[in-house]
Protein backbone atom coordinates (compact mmCIF):
# COMPACT_ATOMS: atom_id res chain seq x y z
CA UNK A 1 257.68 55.81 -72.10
CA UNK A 2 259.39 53.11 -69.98
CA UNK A 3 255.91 51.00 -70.34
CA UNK A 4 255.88 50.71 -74.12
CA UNK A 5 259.60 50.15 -74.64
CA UNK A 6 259.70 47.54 -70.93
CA UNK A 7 256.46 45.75 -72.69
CA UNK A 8 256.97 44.91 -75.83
CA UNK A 9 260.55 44.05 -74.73
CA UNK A 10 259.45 41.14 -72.36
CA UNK A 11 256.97 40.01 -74.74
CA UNK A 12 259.82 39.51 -77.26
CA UNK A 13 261.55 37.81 -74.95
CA UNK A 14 258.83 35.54 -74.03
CA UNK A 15 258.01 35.21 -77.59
CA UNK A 16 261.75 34.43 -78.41
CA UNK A 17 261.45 31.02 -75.43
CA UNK A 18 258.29 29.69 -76.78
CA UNK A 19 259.82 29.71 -79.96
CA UNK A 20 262.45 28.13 -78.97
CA UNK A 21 260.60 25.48 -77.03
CA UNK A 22 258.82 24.45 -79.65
CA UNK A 23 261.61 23.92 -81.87
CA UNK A 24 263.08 21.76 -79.15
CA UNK A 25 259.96 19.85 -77.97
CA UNK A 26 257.95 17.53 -79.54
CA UNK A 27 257.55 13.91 -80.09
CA UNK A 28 261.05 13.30 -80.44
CA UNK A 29 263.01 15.60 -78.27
CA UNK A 30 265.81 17.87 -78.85
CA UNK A 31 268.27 19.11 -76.40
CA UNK A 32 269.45 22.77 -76.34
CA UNK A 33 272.71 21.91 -77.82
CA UNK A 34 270.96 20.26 -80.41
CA UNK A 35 268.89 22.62 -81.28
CA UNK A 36 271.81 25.16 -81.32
CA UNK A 37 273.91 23.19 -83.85
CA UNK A 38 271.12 22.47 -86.00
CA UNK A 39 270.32 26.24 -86.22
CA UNK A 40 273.98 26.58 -87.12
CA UNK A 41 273.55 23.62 -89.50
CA UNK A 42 275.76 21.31 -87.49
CA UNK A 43 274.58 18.59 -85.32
CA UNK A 44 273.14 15.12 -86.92
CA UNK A 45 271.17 14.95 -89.96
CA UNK A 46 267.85 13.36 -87.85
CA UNK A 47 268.28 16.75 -85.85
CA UNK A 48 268.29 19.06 -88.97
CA UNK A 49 265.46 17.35 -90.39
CA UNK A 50 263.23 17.23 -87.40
CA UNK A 51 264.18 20.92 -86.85
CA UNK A 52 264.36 22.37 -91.11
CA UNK A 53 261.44 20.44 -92.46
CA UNK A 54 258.65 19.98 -89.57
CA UNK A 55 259.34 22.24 -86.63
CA UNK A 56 260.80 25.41 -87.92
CA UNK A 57 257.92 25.71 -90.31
CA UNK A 58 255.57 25.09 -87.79
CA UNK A 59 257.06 27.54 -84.71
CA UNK A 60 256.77 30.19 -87.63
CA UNK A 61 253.88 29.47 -89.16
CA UNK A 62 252.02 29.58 -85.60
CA UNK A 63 253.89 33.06 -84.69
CA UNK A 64 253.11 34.35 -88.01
CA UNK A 65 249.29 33.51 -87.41
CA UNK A 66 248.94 34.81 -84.05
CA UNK A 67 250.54 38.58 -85.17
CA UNK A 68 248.33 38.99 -88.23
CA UNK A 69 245.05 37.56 -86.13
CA UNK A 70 245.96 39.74 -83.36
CA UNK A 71 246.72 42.55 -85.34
CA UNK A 72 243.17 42.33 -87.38
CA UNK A 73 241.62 42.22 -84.53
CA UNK A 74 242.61 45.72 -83.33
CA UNK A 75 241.52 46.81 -86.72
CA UNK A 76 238.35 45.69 -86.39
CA UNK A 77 237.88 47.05 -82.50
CA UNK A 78 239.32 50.36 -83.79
CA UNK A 79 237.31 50.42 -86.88
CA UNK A 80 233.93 50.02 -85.36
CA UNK A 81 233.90 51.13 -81.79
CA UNK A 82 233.41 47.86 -80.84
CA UNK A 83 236.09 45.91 -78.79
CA UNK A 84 234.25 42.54 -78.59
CA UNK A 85 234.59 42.58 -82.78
CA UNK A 86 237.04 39.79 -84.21
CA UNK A 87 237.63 37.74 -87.08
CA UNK A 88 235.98 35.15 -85.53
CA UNK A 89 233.14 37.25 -83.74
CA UNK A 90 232.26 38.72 -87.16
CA UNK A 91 232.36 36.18 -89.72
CA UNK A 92 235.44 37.39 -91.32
CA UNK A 93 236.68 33.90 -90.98
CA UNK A 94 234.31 32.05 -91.56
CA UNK A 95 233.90 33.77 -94.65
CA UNK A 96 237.43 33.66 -96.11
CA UNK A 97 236.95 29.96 -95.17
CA UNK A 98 234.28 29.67 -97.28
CA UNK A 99 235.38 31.01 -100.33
CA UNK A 100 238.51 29.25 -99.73
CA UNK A 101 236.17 25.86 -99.37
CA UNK A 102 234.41 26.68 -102.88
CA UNK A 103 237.77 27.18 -104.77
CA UNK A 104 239.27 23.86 -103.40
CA UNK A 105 235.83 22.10 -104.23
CA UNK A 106 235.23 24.02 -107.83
CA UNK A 107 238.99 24.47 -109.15
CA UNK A 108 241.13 22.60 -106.85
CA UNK A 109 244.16 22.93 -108.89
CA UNK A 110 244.32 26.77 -108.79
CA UNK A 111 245.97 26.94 -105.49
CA UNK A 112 247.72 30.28 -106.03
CA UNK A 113 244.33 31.91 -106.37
CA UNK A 114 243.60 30.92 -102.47
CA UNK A 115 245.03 34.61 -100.69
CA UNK A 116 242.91 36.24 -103.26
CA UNK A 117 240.15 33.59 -102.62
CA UNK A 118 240.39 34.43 -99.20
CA UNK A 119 240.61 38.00 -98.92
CA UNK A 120 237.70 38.57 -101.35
CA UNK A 121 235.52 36.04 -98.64
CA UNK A 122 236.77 37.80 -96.01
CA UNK A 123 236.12 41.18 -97.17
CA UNK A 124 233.01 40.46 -98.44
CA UNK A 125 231.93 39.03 -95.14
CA UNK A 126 232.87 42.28 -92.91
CA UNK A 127 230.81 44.42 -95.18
CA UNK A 128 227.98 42.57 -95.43
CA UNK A 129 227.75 42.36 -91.54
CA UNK A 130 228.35 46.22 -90.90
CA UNK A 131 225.90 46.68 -93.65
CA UNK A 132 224.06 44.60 -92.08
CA UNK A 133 224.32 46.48 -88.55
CA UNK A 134 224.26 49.81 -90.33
CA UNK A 135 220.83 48.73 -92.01
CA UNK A 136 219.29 48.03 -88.85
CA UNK A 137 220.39 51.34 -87.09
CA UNK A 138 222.77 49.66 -84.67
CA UNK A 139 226.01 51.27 -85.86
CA UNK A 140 226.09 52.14 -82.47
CA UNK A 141 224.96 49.75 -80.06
CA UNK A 142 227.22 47.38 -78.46
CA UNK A 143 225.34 44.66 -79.72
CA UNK A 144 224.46 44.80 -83.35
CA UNK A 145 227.72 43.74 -84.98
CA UNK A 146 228.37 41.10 -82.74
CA UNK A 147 224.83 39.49 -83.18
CA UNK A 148 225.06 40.26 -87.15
CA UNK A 149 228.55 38.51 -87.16
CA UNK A 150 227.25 35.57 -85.49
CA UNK A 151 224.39 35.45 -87.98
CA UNK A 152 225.62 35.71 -91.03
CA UNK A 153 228.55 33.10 -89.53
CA UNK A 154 226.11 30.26 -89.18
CA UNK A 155 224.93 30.95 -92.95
CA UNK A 156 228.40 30.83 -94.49
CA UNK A 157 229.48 27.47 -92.11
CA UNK A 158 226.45 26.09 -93.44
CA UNK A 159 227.71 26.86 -96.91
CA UNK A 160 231.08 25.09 -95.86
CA UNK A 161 229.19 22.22 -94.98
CA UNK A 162 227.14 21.80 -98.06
CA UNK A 163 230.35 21.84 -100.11
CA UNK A 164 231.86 19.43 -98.18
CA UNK A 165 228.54 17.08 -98.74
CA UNK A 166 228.60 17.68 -102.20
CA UNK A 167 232.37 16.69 -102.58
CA UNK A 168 232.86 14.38 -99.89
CA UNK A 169 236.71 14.04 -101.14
CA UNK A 170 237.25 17.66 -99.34
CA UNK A 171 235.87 16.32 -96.32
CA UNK A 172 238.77 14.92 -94.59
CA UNK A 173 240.84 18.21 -95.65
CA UNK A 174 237.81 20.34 -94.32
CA UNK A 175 237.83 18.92 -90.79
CA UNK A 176 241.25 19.96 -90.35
CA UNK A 177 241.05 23.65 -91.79
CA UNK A 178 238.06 24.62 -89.77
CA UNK A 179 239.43 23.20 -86.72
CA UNK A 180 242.74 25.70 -87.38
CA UNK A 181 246.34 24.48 -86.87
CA UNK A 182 249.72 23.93 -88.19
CA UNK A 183 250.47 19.97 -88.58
CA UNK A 184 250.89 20.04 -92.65
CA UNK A 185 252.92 23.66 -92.86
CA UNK A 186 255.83 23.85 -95.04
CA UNK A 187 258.26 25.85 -95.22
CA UNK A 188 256.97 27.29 -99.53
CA UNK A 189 253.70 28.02 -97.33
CA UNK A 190 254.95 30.88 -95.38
CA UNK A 191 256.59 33.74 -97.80
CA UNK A 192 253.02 34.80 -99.22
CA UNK A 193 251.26 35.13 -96.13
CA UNK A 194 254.64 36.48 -94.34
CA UNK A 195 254.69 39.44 -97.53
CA UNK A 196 251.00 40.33 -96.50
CA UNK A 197 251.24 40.29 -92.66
CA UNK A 198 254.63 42.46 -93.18
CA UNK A 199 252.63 44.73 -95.50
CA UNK A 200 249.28 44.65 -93.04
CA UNK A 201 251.01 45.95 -90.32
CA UNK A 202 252.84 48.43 -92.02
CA UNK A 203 250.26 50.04 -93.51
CA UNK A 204 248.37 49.57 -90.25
CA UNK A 205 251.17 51.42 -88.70
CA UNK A 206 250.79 54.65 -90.98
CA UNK A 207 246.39 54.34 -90.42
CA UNK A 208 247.02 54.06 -86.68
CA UNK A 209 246.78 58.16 -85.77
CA UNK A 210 243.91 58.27 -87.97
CA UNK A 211 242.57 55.55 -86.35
CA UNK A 212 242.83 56.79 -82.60
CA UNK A 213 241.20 60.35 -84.14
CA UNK A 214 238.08 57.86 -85.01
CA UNK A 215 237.77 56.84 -81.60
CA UNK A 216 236.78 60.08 -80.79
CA UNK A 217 233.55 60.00 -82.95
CA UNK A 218 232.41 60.30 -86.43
CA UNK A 219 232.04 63.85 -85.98
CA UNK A 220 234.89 65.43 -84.46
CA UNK A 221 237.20 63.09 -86.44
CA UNK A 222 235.47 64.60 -89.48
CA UNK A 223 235.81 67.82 -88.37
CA UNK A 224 239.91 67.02 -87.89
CA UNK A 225 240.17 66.13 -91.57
CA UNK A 226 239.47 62.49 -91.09
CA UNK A 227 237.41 61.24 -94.34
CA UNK A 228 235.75 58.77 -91.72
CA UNK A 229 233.99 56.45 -94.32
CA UNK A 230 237.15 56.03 -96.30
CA UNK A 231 239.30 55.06 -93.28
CA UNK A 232 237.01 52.53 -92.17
CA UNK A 233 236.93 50.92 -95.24
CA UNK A 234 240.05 50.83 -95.54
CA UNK A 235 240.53 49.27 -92.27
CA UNK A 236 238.40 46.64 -92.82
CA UNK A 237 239.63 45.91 -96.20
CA UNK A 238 243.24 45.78 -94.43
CA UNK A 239 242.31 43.40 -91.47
CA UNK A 240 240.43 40.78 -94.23
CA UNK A 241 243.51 40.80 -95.53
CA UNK A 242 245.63 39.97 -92.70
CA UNK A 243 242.93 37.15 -91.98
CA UNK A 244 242.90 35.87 -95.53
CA UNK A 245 246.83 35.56 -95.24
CA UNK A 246 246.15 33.52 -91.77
CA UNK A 247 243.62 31.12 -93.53
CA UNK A 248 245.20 29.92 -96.39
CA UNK A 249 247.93 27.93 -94.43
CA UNK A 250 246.21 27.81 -90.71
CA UNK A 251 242.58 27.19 -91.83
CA UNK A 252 240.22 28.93 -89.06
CA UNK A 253 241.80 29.93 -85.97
CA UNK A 254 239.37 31.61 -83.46
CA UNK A 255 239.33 33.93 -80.76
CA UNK A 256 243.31 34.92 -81.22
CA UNK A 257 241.86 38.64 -82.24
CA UNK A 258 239.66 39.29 -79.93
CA UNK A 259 241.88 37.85 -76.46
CA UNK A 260 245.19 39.43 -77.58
CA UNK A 261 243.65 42.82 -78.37
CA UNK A 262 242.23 42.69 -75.25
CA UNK A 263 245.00 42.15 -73.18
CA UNK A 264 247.49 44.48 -75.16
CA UNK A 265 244.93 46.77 -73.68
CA UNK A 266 245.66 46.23 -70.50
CA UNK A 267 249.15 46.21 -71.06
CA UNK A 268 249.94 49.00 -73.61
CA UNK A 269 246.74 51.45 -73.08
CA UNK A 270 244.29 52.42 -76.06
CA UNK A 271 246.81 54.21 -78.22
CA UNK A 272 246.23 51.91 -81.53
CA UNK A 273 250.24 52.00 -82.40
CA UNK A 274 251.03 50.89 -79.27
CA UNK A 275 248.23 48.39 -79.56
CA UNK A 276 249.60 46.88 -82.77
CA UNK A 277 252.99 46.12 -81.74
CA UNK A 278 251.69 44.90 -78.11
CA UNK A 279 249.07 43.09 -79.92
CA UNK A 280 251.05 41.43 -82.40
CA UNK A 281 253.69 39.93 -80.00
CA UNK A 282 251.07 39.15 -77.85
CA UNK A 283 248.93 37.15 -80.90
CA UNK A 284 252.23 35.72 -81.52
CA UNK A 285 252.92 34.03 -77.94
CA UNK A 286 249.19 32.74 -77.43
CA UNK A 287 249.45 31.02 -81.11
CA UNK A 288 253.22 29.30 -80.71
CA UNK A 289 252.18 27.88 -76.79
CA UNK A 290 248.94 26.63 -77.49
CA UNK A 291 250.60 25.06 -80.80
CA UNK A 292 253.21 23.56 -78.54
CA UNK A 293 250.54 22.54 -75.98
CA UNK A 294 248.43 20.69 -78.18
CA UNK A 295 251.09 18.91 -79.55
CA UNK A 296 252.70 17.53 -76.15
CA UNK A 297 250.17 17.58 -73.83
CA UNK A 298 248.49 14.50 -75.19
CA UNK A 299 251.30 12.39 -76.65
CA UNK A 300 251.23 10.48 -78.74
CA UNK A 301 248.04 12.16 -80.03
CA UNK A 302 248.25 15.44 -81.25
CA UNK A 303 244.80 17.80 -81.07
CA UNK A 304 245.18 21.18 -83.60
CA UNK A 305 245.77 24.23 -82.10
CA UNK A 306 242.54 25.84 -83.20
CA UNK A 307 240.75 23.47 -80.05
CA UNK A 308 243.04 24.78 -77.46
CA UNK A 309 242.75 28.51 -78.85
CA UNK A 310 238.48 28.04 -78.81
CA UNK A 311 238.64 26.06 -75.21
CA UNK A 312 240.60 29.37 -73.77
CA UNK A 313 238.43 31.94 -76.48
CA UNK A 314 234.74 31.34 -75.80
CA UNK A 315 235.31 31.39 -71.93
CA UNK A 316 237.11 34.48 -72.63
CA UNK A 317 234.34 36.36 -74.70
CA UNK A 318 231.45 35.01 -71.93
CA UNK A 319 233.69 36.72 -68.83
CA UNK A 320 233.63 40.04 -71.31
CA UNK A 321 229.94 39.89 -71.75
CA UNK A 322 228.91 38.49 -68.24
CA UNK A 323 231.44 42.15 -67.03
CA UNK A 324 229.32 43.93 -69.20
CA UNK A 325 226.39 45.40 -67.53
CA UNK A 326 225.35 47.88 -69.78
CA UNK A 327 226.28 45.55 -72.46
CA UNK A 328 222.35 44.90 -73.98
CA UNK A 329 221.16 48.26 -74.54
């Protein structure tokens, strides 16, 4: 009991300085007391516009990213057994990127079609590729949805790239929403995707028992009264979501849902409600720091947080397969 209230706790905490440090750094710093007045809406007017219109929307935007990545990714792990499955393992972003691509390219003044846009890619995506592990008879193994995921990844990035061929104006936007990052957010960005995160983990929150019953088996969670099928569904339909909310402002962010689930493990145990809230907070943290990193380690140049968040991701997933001896059935 002391664990899960002493974890999430520090996390918050830690959570609550990176925040802060990426209000206050930047190209232009700001002191503390700075930072404090223009919170309060004192200080100078340079200060309250560095802080209200570019960093504020950015420190949130990245926080907001990292919980709903984070907590997708525990959706997915949960939802099919496997715990190297992620948005970005599976497709799921690379789908919602796509059909994101194709409305910007085909009706590119229907912006407030892009959640739906995105969660009908993204759902789309993480049925095709269980289907598509399902169909092979690998519901089981380790393997299959990983290796189905990475397939049917390449065909939808090659679909992103054809579009952006075909209207070469895109291109330039393109680069910068598959690398992933948080340069252009605004402040109107953020209440849709904040609504559906909110609402993701909620409802996350209430599948959760059902969801640690399913990592029990198929069968004895449908002898418990689990309507397994339904559930899963469900849960996939609810992580696409929390990705498609991610994607429409932060473009396609990798490896945040498959580290952070991994090391709210570690931290929390396999109890999916604990994982959530350790998970989010976690997501959180990773997304803010490597936000803040890529936009002072290399000043005056500024790299998107997306190439930080792959440079620590694909390392990551090799050390869980390299660990994994029994991995390749």
């Amino acid at each position: 009991m002391k664990r899960r209230i002493l974890v999430p706790a520090v996390l918050g905490l830690l959570l609550a300085a990176a925040c802060f440090a990426g209000l206050a750094l930047g190209s232009a710093r700001l002191g503390a007391g700075q930072v404090w007045a223009a919170l309060r809406g004192g200080g100078s007017d340079t200060a309250r516009l560095i802080l209200y219109s570019l960093r504020l929307p950015r420190v949130l935007g990245a926080a907001l990213a990292g919980a709903g990545l984070a907590a997708a990714g525990v959706l997915l792990q949960s939802a099919t057994g496997n715990d190297l499955c992620s948005p970005s393992t599976v497709g799921v972003n690379a789908g919602a990127g796509l059909a994101v691509m194709t409305l910007l390219c085909l009706a590119p003044q229907a912006h407030g079609l892009l959640p739906a846009a995105a969660f009908g890619g993204a759902l789309a995506t993480t049925l095709i590729v269980l289907g598509v592990s399902i169909g092979a008879g690998g519901h089981s193994s380790r393997t299959t949805v990983v290796l189905a995921g990475v397939a049917v990844s390449a065909l939808l990035n090659a679909g992103i790239s054809f579009f952006s061929q075909l209207y070469p104006d895109v291109l330039g936007s393109y680069a910068a929403f598959s690398a992933g990052g948080f340069s252009g957010v605004q402040a109107a960005d953020l209440p849709v995707p904040a609504a559906m995160v909110a609402a993701g983990l909620a409802l996350a929150r209430v599948l959760a028992p059902r969801l640690n019953l399913l990592s029990l088996g198929d069968e004895l969670a449908r002898s418990l009264g689990v309507r397994v099928q339904a559930l899963r569904l469900g849960t996939l339909a609810l992580a696409s979501a929390l990705c498609a909310a991610v994607v429409t402002y932060a473009g396609l962010l990798g490896f945040v849902g498959l580290m952070a689930p991994h090391i709210a493990r570690r931290l929390a145990g396999s109890d999916v409600r604990a994982l959530l809230g350790t998970g989010a907070l976690l997501g959180a943290l990773l997304v803010v720091l490597a936000d803040l990193a890529a936009r002072t380690l290399f000043t005056p140049a500024e790299l998107p947080a997306g190439i930080l968040l792959a440079a620590l991701g694909a390392p990551f997933f090799l050390i869980l397969l390299l660990r994994r001896r029994t991995f390749y059935d």
